[in-house]
Protein backbone atom coordinates (compact mmCIF):
# COMPACT_ATOMS: atom_id res chain seq x y z
CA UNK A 1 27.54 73.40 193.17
CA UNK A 2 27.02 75.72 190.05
CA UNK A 3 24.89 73.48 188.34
CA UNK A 4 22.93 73.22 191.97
CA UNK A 5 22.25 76.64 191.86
CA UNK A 6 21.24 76.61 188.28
CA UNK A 7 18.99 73.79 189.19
CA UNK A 8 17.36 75.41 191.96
CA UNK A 9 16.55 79.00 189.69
CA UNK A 10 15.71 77.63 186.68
CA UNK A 11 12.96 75.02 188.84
CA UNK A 12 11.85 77.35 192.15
CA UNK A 13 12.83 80.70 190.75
CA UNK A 14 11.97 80.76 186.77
CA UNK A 15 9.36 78.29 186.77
CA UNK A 16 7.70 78.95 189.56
CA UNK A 17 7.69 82.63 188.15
CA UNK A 18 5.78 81.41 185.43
CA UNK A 19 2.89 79.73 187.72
CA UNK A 20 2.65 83.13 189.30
CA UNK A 21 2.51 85.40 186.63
CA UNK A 22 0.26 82.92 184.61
CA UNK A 23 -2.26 82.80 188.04
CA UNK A 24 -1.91 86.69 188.64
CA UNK A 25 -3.58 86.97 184.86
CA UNK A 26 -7.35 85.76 185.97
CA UNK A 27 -7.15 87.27 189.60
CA UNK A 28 -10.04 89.79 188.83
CA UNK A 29 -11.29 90.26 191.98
CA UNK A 30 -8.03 90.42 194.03
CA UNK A 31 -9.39 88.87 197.06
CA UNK A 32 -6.26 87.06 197.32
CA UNK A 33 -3.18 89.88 196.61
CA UNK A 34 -0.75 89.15 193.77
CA UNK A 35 2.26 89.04 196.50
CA UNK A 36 0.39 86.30 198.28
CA UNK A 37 0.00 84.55 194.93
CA UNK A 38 3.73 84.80 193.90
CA UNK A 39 4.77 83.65 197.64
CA UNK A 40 2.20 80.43 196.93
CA UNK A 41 3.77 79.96 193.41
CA UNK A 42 7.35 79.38 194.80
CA UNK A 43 6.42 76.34 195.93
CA UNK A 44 4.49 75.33 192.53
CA UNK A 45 6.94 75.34 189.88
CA UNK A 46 8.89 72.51 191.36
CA UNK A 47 5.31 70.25 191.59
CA UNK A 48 3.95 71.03 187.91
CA UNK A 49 7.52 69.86 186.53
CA UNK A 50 7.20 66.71 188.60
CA UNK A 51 3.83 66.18 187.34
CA UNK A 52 4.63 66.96 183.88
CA UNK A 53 7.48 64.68 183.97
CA UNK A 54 5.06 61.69 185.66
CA UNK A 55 2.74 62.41 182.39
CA UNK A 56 5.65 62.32 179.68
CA UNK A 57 7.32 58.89 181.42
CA UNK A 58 3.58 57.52 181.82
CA UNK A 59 2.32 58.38 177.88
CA UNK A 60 5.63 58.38 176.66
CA UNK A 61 8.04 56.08 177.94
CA UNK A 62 11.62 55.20 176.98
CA UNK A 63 12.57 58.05 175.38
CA UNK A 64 15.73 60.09 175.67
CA UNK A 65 16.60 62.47 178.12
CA UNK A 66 16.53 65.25 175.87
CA UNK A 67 13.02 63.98 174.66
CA UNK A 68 11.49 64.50 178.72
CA UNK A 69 13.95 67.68 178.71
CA UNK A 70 12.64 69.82 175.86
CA UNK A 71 9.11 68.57 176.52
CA UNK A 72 9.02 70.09 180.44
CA UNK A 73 10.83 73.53 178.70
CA UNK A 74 8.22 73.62 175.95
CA UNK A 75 5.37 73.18 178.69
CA UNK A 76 6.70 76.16 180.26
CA UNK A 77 7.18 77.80 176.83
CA UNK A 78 3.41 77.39 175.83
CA UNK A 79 2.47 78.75 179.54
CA UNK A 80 4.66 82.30 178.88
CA UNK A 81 3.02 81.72 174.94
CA UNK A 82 -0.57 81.91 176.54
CA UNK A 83 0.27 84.75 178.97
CA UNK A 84 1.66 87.39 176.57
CA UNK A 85 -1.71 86.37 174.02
CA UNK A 86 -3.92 86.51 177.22
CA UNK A 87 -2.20 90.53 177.76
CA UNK A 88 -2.21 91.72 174.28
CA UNK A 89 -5.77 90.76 174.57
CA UNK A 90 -6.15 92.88 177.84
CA UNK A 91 -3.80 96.00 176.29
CA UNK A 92 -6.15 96.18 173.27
CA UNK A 93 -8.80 96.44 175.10
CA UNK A 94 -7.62 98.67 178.50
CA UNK A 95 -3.90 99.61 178.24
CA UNK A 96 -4.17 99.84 182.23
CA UNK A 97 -3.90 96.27 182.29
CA UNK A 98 -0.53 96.79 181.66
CA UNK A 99 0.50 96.74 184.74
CA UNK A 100 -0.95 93.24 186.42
CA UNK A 101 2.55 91.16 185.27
CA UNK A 102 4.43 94.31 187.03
CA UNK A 103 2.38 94.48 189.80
CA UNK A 104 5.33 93.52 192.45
CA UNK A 105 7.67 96.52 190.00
CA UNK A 106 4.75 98.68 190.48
CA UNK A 107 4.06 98.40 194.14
CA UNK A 108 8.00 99.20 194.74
CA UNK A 109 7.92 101.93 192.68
CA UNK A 110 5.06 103.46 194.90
CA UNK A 111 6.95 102.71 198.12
CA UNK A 112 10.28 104.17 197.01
CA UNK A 113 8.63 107.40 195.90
CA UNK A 114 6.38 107.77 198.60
CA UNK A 115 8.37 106.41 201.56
CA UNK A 116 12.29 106.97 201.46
CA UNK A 117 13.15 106.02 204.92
CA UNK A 118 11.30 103.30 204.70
CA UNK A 119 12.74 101.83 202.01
CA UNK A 120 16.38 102.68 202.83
CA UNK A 121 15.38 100.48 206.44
CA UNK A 122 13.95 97.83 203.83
CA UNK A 123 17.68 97.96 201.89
CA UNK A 124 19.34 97.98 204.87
CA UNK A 125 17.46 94.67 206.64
CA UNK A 126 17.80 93.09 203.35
CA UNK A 127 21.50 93.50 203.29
CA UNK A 128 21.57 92.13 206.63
CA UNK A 129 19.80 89.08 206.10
CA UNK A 130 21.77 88.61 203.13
CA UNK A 131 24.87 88.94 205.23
CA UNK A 132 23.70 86.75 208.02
CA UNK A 133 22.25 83.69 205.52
CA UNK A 134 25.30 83.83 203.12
CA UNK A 135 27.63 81.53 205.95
CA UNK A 136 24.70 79.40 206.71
CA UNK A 137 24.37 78.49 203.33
CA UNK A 138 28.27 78.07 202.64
CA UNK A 139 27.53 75.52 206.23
CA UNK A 140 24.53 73.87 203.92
CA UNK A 141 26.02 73.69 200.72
CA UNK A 142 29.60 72.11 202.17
CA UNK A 143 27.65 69.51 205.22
CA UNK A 144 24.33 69.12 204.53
CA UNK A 145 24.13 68.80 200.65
CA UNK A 146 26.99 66.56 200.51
CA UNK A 147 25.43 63.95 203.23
CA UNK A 148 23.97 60.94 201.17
CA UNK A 149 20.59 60.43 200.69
CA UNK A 150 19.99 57.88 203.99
CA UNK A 151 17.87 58.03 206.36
CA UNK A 152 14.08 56.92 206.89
CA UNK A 153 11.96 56.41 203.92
CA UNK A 154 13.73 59.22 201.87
CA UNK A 155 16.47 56.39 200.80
CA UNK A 156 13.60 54.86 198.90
CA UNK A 157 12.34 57.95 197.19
CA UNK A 158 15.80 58.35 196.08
CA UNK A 159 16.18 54.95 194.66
CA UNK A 160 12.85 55.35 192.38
CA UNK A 161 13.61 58.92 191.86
CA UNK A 162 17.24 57.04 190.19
CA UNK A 163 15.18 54.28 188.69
CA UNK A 164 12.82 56.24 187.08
CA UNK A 165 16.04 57.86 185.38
CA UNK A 166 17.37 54.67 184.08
CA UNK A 167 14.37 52.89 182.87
CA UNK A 168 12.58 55.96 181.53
CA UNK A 169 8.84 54.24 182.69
CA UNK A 170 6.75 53.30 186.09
CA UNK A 171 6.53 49.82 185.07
CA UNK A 172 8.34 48.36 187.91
CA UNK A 173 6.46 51.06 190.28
CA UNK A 174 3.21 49.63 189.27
CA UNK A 175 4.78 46.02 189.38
CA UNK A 176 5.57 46.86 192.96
CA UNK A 177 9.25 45.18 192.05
CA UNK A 178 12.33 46.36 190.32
CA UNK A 179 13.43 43.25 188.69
CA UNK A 180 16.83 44.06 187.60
CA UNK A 181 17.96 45.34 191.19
CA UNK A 182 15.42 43.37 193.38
CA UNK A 183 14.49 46.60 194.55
CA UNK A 184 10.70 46.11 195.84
CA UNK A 185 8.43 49.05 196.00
CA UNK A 186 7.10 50.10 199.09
CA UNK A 187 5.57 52.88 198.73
CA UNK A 188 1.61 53.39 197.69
CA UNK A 189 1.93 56.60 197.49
CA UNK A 190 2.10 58.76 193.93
CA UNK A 191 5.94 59.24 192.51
CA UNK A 192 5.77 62.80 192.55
CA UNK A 193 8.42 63.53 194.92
CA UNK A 194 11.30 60.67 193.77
CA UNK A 195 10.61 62.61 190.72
CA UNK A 196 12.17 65.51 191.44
CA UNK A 197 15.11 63.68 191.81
CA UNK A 198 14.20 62.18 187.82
CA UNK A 199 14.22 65.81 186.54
CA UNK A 200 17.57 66.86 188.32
CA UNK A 201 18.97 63.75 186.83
CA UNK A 202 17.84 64.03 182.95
CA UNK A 203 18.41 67.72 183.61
CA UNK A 204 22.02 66.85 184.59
CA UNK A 205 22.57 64.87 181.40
CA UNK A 206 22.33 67.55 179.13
CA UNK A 207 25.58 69.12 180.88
CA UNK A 208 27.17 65.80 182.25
CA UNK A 209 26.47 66.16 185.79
CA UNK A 210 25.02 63.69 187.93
CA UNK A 211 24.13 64.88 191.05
CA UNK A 212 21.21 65.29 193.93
CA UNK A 213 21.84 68.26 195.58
CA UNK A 214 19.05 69.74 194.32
CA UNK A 215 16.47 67.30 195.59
CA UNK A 216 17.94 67.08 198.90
CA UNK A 217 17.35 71.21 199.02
CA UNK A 218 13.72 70.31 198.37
CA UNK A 219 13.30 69.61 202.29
CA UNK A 220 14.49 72.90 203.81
CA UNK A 221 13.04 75.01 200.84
CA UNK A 222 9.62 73.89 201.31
CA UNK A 223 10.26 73.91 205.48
CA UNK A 224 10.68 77.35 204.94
CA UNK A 225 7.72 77.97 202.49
CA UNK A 226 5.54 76.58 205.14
CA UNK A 227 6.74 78.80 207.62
CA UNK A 228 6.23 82.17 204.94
CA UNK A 229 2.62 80.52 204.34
CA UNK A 230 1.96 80.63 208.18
CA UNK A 231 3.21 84.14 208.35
CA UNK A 232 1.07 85.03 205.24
CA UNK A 233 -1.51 83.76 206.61
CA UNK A 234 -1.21 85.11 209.81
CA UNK A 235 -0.60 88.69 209.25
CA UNK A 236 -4.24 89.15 207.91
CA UNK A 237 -5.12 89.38 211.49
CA UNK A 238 -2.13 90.82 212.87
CA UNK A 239 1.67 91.66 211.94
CA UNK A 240 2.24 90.47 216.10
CA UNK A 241 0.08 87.27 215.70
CA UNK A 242 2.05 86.46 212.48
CA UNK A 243 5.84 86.96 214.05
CA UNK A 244 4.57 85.05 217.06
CA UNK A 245 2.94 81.94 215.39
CA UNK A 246 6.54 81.89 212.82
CA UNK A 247 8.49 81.66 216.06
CA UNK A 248 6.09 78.75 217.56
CA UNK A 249 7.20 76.58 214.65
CA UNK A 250 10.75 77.59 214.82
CA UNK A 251 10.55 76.57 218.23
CA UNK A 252 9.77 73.42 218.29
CA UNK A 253 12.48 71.01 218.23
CA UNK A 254 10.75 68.36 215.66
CA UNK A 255 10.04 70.89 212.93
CA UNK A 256 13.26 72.86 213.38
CA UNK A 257 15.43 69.12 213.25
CA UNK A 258 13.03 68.53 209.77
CA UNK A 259 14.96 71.21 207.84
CA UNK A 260 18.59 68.95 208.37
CA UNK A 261 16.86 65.92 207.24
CA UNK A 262 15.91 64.20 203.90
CA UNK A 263 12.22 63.47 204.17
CA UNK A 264 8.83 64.07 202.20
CA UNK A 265 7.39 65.26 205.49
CA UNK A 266 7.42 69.03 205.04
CA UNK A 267 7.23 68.90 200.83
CA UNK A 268 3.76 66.70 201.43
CA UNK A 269 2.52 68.89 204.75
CA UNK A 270 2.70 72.03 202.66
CA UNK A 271 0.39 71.29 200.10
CA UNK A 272 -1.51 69.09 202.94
CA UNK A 273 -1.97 72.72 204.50
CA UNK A 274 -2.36 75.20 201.81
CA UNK A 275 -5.25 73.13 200.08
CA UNK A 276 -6.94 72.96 203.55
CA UNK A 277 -6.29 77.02 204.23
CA UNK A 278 -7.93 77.58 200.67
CA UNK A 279 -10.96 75.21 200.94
CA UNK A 280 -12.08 77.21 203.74
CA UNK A 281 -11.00 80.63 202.37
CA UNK A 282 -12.89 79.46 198.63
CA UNK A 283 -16.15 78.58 200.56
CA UNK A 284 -15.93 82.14 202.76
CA UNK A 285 -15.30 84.53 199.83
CA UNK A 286 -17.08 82.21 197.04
CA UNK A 287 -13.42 83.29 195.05
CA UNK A 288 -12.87 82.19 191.60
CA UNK A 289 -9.02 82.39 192.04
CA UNK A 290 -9.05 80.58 195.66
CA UNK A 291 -11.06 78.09 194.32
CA UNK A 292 -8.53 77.61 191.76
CA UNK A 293 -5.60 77.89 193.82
CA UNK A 294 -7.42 75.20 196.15
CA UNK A 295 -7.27 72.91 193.01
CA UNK A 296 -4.00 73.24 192.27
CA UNK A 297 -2.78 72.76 196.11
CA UNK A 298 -5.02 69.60 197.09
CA UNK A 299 -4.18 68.00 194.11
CA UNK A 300 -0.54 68.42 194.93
CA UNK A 301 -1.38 67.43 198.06
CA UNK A 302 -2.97 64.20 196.59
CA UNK A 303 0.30 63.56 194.55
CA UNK A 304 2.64 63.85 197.11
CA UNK A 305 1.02 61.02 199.55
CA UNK A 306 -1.44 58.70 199.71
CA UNK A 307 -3.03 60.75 203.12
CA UNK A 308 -3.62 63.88 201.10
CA UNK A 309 -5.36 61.57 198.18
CA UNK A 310 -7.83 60.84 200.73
CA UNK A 311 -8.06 63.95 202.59
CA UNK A 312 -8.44 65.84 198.89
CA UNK A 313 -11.26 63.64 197.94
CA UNK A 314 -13.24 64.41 201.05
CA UNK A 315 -12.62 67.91 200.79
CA UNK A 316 -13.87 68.14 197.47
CA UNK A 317 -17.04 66.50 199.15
CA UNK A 318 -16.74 68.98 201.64
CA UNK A 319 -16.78 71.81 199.25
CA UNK A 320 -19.77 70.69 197.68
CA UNK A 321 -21.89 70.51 200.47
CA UNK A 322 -21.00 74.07 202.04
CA UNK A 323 -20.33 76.03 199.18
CA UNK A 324 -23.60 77.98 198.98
CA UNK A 325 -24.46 79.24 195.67
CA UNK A 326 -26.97 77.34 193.16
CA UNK A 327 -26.70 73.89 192.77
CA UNK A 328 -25.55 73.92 188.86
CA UNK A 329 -22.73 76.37 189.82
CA UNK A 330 -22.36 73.60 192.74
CA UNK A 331 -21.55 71.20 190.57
CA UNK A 332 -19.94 72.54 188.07
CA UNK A 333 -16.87 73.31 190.45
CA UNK A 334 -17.19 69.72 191.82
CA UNK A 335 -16.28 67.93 188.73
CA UNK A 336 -13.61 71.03 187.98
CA UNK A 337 -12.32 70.05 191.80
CA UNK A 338 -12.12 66.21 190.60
CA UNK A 339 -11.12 66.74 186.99
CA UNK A 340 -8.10 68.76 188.79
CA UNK A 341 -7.62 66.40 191.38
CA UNK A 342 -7.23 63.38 189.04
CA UNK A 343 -4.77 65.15 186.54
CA UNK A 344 -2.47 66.42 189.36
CA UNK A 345 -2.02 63.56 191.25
CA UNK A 346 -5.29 61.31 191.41
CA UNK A 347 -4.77 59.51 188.19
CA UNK A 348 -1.98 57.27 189.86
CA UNK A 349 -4.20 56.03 192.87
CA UNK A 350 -6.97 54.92 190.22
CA UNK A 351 -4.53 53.30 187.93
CA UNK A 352 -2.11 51.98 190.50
CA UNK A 353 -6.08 49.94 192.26
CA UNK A 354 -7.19 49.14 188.90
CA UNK A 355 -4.37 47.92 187.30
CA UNK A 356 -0.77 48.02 189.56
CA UNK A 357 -0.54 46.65 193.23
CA UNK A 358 -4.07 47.81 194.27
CA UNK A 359 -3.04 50.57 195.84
CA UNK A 360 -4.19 50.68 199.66
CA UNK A 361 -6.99 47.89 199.20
């Protein structure tokens, strides 16, 4: 369970911290706040190590796991490398750019000094939520974590997520057939998700472990992303709208039974609905950061299953046709939109046609 937990920081927490404070860097215009950045970027760090790792195993195959190991730190390594050259830039020229990285330090350092009771009732819920969640997870961590992976078509994602461990290359993916095992492949869809699984296993060899705990948490972590996303989202409007619309999802029986069940669904449907919630926000505020942010997400969305490839490729179309601004700038973030789309998770769907099992045709 300790190396679970290390798992889970070092991937959602550290990582994912990265994203953010790397994104937080060219939000200029702050039509999007910070907060709502670093609440996106939880659910990022886990997708840009997946789809480093698909990049390493697909230009570098059959290499060690300490090879695919250092490589994913190092990318991480050369993201905090261009952030601190990217401020020392910004000090030398304004020191009050100083405080973007701190902005969440800085905004709690306002509250506290300005609002007392408000923060002591902040403390206080905290410590309560703490207090309530800590037996619900020592019920996760002892039943659900220790169920094996079974169940729908998550028992296949597990067995290329292991595959992809032990071969070190997507030859048999693109084959459609694991030789060795007379596994057959039946998925079309891009490997981004098994892979998670791949990085907690090579991650596991460098301390001899050899577990999955960590990518069965990937299904409640990412139920409950969706549901901070939906709250996000709705509090714009109002704080009553946003509690409300939480406790719809929560309420329903099929979403609630999702979070106690190994499946893709809610990994693939949040990046299904934050690329959708940004291509509409991008085209309303003409945002250089949502734009961005709509990038990252639908191209996520196109790695994680074969519906968002689609989907993702019409909304780039989309895009293009309502974005109103002149028709260079037009099409300038059209090929950015498909340059973005095939690096994150397009590039399988054209090789897999061209060259593997032909995809869906």
């Amino acid at each position: 369970m300790k190396f679970f937990m290390f798992m889970f920081f070092m991937t959602n927490v550290i990582f994912s911290g990265i994203i953010a404070l790397g994104l937080i860097q060219y939000n200029h215009n702050e039509n999007i706040s910070n907060s709502k950045i670093f609440l996106l970027s939880l659910g990022l760090g886990p997708a840009f190590t997946a789809i480093v790792l698909y990049w390493l195993l697909f230009l570098f195959p059959y290499k060690s796991n300490i090879f695919y190991f250092v490589a994913v730190l190092l990318f991480y390594f050369l993201i905090l490398l261009i952030i601190i050259f990217h401020q020392r830039l910004n000090w030398s020229k304004d020191p009050a750019n100083l405080k973007k990285p701190f902005y969440l330090i800085k905004q709690f350092a306002i509250l506290t000094k300005n609002n007392t009771t408000k923060v002591f009732f902040i403390v206080v819920i905290a410590i309560g939520l703490v207090l309530s969640i800590y037996p619900t997870f020592i019920r996760y961590s002892k039943v659900y974590l220790l169920k094996p992976l079974v169940g729908h078509d998550v028992q296949s994602y597990g067995t290329e997520g292991k595959i992809y461990y032990k071969e070190k290359t997507f030859k048999h993916k693109y084959n459609g057939e694991h030789q060795k095992s007379g596994y057959i492949s039946f998925s079309k869809h891009s490997p981004l998700f098994p892979l998670l699984l791949t990085w907690e296993k090579i991650a596991g060899s460098m301390v001899g472990k050899d577990t999955d705990y960590y990518f069965k948490s990937i299904t409640p972590f990412y139920g409950l992303l969706i549901v901070i996303f939906v709250f996000s989202v709705l509090s714009m409007k109002s704080i009553y709208l946003a509690l409300l619309g939480s406790a719809a999802l929560f309420s329903s029986s099929v979403f609630f039974s999702k979070f106690f069940s190994y499946h893709i669904d809610l990994f693939r449907i949040y990046f299904f609905s934050t690329a959708l919630f940004f291509l509409a926000s991008s085209i309303e505020t003409k945002d250089r950061m949502q734009i961005i942010l709509f990038c990252i997400t639908s191209g996520f969305s196109a790695a994680s299953h074969s519906i968002g490839a689609i989907v993702s490729g019409f909304s780039g179309l989309i895009f293009f046709l309502f974005y109103e601004d002149e028709m260079i700038s037009r099409i300038k973030y059209f090929f950015f939109i498909i340059f973005s789309l095939f690096i994150l998770g397009g590039f399988h769907y054209f090789y897999d046609t061209i060259w593997g099992t032909g995809w869906i045709f």
